[in-house]
PDB file of N, CA and C in Angstrom:
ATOM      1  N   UNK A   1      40.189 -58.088 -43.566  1.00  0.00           N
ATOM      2  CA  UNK A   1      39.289 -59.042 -42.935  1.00  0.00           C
ATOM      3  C   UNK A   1      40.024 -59.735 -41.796  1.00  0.00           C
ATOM      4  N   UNK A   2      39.503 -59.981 -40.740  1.00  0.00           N
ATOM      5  CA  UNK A   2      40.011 -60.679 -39.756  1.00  0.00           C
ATOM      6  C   UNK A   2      40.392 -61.932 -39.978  1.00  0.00           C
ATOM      7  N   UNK A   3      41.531 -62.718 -39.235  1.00  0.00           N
ATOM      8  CA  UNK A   3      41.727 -64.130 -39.485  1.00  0.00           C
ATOM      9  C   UNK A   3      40.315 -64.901 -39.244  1.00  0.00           C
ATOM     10  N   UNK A   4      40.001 -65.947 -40.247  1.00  0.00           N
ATOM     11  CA  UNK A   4      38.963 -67.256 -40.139  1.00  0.00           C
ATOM     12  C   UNK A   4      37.716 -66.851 -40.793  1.00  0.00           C
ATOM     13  N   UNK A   5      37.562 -67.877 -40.838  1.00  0.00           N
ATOM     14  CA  UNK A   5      36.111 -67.526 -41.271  1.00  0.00           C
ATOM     15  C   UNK A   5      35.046 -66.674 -40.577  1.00  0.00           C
ATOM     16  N   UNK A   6      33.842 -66.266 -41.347  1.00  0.00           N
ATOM     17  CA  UNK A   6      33.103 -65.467 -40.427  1.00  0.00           C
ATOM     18  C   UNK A   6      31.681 -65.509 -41.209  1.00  0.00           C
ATOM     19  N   UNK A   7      30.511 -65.654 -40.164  1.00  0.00           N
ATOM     20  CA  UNK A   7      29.552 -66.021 -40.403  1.00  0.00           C
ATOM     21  C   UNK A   7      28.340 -64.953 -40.714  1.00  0.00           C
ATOM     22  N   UNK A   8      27.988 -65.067 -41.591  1.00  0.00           N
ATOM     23  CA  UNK A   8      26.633 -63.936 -42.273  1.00  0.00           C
ATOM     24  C   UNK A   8      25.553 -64.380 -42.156  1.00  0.00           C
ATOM     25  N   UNK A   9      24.438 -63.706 -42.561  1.00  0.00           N
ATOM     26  CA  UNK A   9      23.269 -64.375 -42.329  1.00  0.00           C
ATOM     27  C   UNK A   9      22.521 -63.226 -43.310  1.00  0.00           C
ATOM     28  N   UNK A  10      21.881 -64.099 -44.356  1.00  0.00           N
ATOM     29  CA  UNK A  10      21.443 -62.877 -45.561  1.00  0.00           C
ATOM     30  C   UNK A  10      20.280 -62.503 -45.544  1.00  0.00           C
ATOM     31  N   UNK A  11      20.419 -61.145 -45.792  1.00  0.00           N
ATOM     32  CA  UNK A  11      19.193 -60.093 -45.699  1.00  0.00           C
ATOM     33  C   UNK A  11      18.167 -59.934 -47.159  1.00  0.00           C
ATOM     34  N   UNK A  12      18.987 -60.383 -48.194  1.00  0.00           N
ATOM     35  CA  UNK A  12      17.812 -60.240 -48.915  1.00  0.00           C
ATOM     36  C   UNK A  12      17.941 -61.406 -50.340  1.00  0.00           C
ATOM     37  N   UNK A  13      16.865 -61.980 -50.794  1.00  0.00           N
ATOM     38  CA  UNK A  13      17.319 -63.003 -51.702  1.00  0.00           C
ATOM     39  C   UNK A  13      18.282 -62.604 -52.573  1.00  0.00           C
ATOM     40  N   UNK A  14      19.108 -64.093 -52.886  1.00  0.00           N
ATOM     41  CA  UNK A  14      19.923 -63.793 -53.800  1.00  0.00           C
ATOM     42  C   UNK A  14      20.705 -65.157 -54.135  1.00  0.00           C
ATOM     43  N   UNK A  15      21.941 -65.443 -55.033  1.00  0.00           N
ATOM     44  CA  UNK A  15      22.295 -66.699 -55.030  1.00  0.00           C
ATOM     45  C   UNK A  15      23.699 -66.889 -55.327  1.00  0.00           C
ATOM     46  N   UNK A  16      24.471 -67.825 -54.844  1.00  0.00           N
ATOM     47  CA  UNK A  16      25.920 -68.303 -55.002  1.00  0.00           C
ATOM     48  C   UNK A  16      26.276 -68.105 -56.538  1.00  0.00           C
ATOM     49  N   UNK A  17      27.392 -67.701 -57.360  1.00  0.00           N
ATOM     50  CA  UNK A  17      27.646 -68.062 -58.164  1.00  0.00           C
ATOM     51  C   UNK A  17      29.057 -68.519 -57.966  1.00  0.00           C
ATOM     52  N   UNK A  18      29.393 -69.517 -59.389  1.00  0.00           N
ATOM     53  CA  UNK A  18      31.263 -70.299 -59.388  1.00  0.00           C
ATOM     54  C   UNK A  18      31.738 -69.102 -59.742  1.00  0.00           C
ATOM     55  N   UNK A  19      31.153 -67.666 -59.544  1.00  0.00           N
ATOM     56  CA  UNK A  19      33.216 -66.753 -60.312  1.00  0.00           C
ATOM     57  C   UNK A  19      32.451 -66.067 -59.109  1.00  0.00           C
ATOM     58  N   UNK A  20      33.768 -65.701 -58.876  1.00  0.00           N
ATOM     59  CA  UNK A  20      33.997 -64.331 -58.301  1.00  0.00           C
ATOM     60  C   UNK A  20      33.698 -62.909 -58.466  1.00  0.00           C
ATOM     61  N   UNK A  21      33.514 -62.578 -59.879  1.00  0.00           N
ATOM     62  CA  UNK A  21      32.727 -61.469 -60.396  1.00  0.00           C
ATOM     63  C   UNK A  21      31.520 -61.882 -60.800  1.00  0.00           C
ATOM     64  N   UNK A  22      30.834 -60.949 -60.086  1.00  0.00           N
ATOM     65  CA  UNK A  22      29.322 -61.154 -60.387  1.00  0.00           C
ATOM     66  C   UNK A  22      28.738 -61.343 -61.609  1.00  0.00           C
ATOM     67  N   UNK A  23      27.904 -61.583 -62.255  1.00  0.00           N
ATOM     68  CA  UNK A  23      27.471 -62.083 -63.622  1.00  0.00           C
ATOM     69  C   UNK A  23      27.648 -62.938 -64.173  1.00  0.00           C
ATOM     70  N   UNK A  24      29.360 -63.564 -63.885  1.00  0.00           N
ATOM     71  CA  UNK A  24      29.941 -64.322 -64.876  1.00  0.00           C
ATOM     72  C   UNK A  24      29.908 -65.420 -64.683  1.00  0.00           C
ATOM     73  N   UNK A  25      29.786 -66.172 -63.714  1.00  0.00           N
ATOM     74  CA  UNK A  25      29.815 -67.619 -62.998  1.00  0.00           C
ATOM     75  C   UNK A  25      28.198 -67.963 -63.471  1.00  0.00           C
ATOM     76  N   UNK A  26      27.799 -69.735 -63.457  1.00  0.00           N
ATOM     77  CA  UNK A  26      26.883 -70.032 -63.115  1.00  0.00           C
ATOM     78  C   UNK A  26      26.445 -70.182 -61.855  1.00  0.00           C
ATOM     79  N   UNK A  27      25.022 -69.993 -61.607  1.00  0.00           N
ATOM     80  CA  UNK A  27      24.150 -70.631 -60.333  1.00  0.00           C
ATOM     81  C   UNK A  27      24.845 -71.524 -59.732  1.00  0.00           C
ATOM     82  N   UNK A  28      25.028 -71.857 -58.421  1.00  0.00           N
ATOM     83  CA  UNK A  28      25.276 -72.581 -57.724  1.00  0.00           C
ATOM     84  C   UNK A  28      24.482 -73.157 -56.305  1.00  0.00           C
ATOM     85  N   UNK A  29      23.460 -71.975 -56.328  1.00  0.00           N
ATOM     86  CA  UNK A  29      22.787 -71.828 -54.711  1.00  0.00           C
ATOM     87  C   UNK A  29      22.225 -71.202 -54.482  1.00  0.00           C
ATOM     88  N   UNK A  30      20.688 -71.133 -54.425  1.00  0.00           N
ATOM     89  CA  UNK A  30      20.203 -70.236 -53.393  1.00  0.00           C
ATOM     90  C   UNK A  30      20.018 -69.724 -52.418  1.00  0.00           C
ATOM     91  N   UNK A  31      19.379 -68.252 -52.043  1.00  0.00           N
ATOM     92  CA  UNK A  31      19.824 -68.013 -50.644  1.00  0.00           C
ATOM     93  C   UNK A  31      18.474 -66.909 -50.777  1.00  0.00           C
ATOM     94  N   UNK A  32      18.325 -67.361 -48.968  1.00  0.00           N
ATOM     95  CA  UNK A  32      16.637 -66.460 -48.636  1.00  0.00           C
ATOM     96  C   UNK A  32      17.102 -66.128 -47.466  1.00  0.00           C
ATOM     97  N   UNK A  33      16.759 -64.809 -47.393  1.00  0.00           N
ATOM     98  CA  UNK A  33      16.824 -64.505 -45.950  1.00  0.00           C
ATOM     99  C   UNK A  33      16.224 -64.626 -44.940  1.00  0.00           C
ATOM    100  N   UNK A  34      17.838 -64.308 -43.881  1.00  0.00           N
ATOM    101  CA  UNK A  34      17.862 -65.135 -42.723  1.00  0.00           C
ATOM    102  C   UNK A  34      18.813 -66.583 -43.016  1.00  0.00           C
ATOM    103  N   UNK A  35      18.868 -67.432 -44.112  1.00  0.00           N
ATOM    104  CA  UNK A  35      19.996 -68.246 -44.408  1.00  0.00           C
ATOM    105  C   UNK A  35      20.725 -67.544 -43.592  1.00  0.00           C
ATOM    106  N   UNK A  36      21.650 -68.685 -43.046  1.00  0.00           N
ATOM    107  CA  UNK A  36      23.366 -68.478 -42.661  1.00  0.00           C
ATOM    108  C   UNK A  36      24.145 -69.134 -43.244  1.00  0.00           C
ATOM    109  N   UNK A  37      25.243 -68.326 -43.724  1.00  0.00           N
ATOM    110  CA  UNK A  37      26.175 -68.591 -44.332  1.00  0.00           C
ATOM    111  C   UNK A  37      27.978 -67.964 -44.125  1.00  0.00           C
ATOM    112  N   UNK A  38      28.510 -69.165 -44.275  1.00  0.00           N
ATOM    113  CA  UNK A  38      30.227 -68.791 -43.770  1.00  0.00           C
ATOM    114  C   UNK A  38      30.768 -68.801 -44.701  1.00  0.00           C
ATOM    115  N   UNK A  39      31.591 -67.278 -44.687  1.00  0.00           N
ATOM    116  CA  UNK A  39      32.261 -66.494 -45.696  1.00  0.00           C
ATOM    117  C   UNK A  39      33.730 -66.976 -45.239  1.00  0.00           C
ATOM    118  N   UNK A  40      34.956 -67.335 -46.518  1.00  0.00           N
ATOM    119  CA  UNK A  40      35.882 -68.182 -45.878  1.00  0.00           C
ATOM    120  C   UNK A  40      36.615 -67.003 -46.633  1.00  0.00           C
ATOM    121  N   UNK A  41      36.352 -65.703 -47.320  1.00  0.00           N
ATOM    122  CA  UNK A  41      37.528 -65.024 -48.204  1.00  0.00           C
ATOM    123  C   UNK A  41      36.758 -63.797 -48.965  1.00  0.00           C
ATOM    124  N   UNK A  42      37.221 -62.966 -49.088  1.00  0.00           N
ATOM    125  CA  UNK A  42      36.368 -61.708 -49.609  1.00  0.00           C
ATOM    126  C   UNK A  42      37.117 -60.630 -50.517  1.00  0.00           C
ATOM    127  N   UNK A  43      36.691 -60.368 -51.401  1.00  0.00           N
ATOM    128  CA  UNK A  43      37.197 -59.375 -52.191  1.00  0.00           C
ATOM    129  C   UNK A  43      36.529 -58.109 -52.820  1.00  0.00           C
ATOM    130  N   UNK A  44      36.926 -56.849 -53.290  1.00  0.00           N
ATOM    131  CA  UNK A  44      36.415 -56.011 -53.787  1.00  0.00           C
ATOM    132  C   UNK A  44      36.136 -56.152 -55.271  1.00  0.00           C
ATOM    133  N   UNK A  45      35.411 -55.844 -56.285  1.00  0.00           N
ATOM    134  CA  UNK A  45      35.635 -55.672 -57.351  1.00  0.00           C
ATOM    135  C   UNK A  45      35.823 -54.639 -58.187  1.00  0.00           C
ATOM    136  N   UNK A  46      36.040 -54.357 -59.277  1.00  0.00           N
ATOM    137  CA  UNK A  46      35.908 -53.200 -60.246  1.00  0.00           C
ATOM    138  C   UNK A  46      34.920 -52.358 -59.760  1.00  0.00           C
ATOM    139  N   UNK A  47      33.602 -52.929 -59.838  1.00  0.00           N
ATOM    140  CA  UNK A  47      32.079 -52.256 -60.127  1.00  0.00           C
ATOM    141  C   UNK A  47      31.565 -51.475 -58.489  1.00  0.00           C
ATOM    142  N   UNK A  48      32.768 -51.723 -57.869  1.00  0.00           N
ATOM    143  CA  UNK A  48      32.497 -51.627 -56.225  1.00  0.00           C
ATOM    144  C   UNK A  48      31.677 -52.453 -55.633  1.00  0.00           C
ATOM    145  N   UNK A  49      31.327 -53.745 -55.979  1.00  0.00           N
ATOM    146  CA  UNK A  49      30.727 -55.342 -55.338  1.00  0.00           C
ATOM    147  C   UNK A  49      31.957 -55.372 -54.234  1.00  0.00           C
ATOM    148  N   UNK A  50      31.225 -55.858 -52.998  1.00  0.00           N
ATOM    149  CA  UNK A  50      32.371 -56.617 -51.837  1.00  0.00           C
ATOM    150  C   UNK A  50      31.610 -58.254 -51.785  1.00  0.00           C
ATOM    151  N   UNK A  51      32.602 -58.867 -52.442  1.00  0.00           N
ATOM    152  CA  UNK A  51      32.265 -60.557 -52.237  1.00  0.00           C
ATOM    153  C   UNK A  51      32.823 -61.554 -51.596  1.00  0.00           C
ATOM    154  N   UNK A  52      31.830 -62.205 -51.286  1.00  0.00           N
ATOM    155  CA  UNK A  52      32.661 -63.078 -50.400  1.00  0.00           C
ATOM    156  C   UNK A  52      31.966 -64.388 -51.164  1.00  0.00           C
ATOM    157  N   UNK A  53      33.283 -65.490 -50.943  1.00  0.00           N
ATOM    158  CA  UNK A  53      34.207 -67.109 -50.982  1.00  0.00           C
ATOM    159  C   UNK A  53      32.953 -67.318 -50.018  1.00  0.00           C
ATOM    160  N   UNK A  54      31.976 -68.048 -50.345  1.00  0.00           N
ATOM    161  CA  UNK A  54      31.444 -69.323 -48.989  1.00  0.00           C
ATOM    162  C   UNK A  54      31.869 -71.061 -49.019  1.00  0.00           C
ATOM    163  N   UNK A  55      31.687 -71.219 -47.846  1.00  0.00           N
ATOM    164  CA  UNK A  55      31.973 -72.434 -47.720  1.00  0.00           C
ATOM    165  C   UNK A  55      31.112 -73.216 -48.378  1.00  0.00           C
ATOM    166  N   UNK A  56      29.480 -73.141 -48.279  1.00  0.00           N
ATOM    167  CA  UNK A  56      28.600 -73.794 -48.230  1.00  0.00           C
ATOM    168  C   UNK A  56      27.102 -73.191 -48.935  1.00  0.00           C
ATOM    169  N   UNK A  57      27.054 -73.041 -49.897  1.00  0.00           N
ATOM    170  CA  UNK A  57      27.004 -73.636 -50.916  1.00  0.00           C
ATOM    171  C   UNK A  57      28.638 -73.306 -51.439  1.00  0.00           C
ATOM    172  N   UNK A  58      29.400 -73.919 -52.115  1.00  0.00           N
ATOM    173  CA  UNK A  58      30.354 -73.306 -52.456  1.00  0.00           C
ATOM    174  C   UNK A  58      30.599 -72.525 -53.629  1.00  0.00           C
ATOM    175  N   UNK A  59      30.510 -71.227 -53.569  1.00  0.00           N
ATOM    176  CA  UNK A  59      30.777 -70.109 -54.328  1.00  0.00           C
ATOM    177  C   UNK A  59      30.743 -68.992 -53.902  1.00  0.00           C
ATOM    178  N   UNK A  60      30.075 -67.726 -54.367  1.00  0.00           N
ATOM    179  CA  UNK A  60      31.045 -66.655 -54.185  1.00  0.00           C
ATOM    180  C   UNK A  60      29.226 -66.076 -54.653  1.00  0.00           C
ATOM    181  N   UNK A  61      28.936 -64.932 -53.538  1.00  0.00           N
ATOM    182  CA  UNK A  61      28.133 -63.819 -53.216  1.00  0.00           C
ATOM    183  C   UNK A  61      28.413 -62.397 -53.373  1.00  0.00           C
ATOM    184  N   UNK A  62      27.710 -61.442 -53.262  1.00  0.00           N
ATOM    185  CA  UNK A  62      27.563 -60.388 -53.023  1.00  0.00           C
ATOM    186  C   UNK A  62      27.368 -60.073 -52.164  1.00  0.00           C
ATOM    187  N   UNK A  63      28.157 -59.343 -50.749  1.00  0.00           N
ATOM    188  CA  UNK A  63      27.683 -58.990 -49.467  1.00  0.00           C
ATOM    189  C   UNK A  63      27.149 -57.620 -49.230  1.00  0.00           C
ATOM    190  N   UNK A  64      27.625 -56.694 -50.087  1.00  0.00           N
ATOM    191  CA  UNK A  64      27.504 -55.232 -50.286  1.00  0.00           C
ATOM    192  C   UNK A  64      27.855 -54.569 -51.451  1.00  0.00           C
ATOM    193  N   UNK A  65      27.047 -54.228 -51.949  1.00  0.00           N
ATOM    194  CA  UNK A  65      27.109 -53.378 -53.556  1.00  0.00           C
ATOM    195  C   UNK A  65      27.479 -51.767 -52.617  1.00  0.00           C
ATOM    196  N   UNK A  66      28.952 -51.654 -53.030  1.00  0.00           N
ATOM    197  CA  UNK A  66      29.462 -50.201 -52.154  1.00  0.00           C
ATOM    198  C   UNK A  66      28.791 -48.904 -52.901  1.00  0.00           C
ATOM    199  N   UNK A  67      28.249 -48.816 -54.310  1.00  0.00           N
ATOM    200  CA  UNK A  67      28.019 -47.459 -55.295  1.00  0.00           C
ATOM    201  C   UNK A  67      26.628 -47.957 -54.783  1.00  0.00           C
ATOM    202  N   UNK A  68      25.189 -48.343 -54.209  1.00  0.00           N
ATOM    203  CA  UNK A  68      24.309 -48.306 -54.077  1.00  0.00           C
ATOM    204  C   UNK A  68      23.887 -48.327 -52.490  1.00  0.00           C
ATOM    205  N   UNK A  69      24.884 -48.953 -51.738  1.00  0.00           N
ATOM    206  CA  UNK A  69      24.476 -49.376 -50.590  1.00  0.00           C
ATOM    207  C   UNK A  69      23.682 -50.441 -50.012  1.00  0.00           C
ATOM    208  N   UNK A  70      23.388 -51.279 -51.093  1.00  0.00           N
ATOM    209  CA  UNK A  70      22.696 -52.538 -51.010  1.00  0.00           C
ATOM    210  C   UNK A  70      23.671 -53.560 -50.149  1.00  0.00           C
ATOM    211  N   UNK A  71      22.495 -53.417 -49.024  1.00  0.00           N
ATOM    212  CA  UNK A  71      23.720 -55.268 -48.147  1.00  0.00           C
ATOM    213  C   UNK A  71      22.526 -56.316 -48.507  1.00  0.00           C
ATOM    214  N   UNK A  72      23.458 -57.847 -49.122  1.00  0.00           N
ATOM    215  CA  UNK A  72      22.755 -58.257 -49.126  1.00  0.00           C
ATOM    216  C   UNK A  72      23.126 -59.356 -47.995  1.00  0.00           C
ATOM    217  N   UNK A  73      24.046 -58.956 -47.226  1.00  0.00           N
ATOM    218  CA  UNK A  73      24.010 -60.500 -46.421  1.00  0.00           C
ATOM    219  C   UNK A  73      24.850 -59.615 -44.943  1.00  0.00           C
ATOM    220  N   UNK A  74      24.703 -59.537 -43.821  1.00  0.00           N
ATOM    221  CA  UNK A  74      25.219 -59.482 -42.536  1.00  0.00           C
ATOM    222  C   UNK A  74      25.914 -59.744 -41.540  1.00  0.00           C
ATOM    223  N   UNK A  75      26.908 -59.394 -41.016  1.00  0.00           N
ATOM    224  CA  UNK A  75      28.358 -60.173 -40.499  1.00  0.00           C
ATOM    225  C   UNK A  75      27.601 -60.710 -39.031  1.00  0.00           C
ATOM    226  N   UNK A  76      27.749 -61.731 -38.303  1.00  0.00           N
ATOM    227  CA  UNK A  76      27.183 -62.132 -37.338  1.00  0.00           C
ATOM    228  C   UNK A  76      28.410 -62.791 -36.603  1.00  0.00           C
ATOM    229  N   UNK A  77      28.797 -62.305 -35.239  1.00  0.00           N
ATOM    230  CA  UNK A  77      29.757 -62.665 -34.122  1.00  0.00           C
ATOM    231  C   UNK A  77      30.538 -62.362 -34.769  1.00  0.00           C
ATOM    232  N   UNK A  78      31.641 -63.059 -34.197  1.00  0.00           N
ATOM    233  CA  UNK A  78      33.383 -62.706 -34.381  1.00  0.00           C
ATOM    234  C   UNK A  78      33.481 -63.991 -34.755  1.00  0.00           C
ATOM    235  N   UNK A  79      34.922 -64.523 -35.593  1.00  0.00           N
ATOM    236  CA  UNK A  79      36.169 -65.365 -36.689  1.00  0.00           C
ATOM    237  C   UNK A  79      35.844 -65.993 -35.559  1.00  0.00           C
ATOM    238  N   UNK A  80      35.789 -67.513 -36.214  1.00  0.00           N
ATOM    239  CA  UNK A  80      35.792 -68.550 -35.828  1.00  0.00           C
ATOM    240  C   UNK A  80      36.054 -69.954 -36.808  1.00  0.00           C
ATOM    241  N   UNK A  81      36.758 -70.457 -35.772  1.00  0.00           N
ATOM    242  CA  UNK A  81      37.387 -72.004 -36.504  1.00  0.00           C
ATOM    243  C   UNK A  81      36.408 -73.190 -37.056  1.00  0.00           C
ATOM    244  N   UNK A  82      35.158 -73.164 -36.433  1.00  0.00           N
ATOM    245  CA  UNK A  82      34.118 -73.824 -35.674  1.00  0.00           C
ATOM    246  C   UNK A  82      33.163 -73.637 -36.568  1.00  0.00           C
ATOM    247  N   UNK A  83      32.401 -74.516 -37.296  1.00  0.00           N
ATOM    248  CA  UNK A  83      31.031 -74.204 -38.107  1.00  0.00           C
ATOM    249  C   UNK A  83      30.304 -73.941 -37.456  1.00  0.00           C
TER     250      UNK A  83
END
């Protein structure tokens, strides 16, 4: 991932959870698309989930399910310091 944060904007409903692996965290946030949202950190998982750390709501998404091809959220511009 490039240095800084970087800003998404989600394509299809879905919602923040507190863990990092999907399932396991509670609710934290909803999200409808078209929301924007800044991804501050991202990781792969086991199940092939790519997630990303947001700032705002603070927790942790699903950006792309890699074994299905499901995106649920969209990289928009280039790393920036700047909300």
């Amino acid at each position: 991932m490039p240095e800084g944060p970087l800003h998404y904007k989600i394509t299809h409903e879905t919602y923040a959870s507190h863990a990092a692996q999907p399932c396991t965290g509670k609710k934290c946030g909803e999200l409808n698309p078209g929301d924007k949202v800044r991804v501050m950190g991202m990781l792969h998982t086991e199940d092939g989930k790519l997630r990303g750390r947001l700032e705002h709501p603070p927790g942790w998404i699903t950006l792309l399910d890699t074994t299905t091809g499901q995106r649920y959220a969209v990289r928009e511009g280039v790393p920036t310091d700047n909300p």
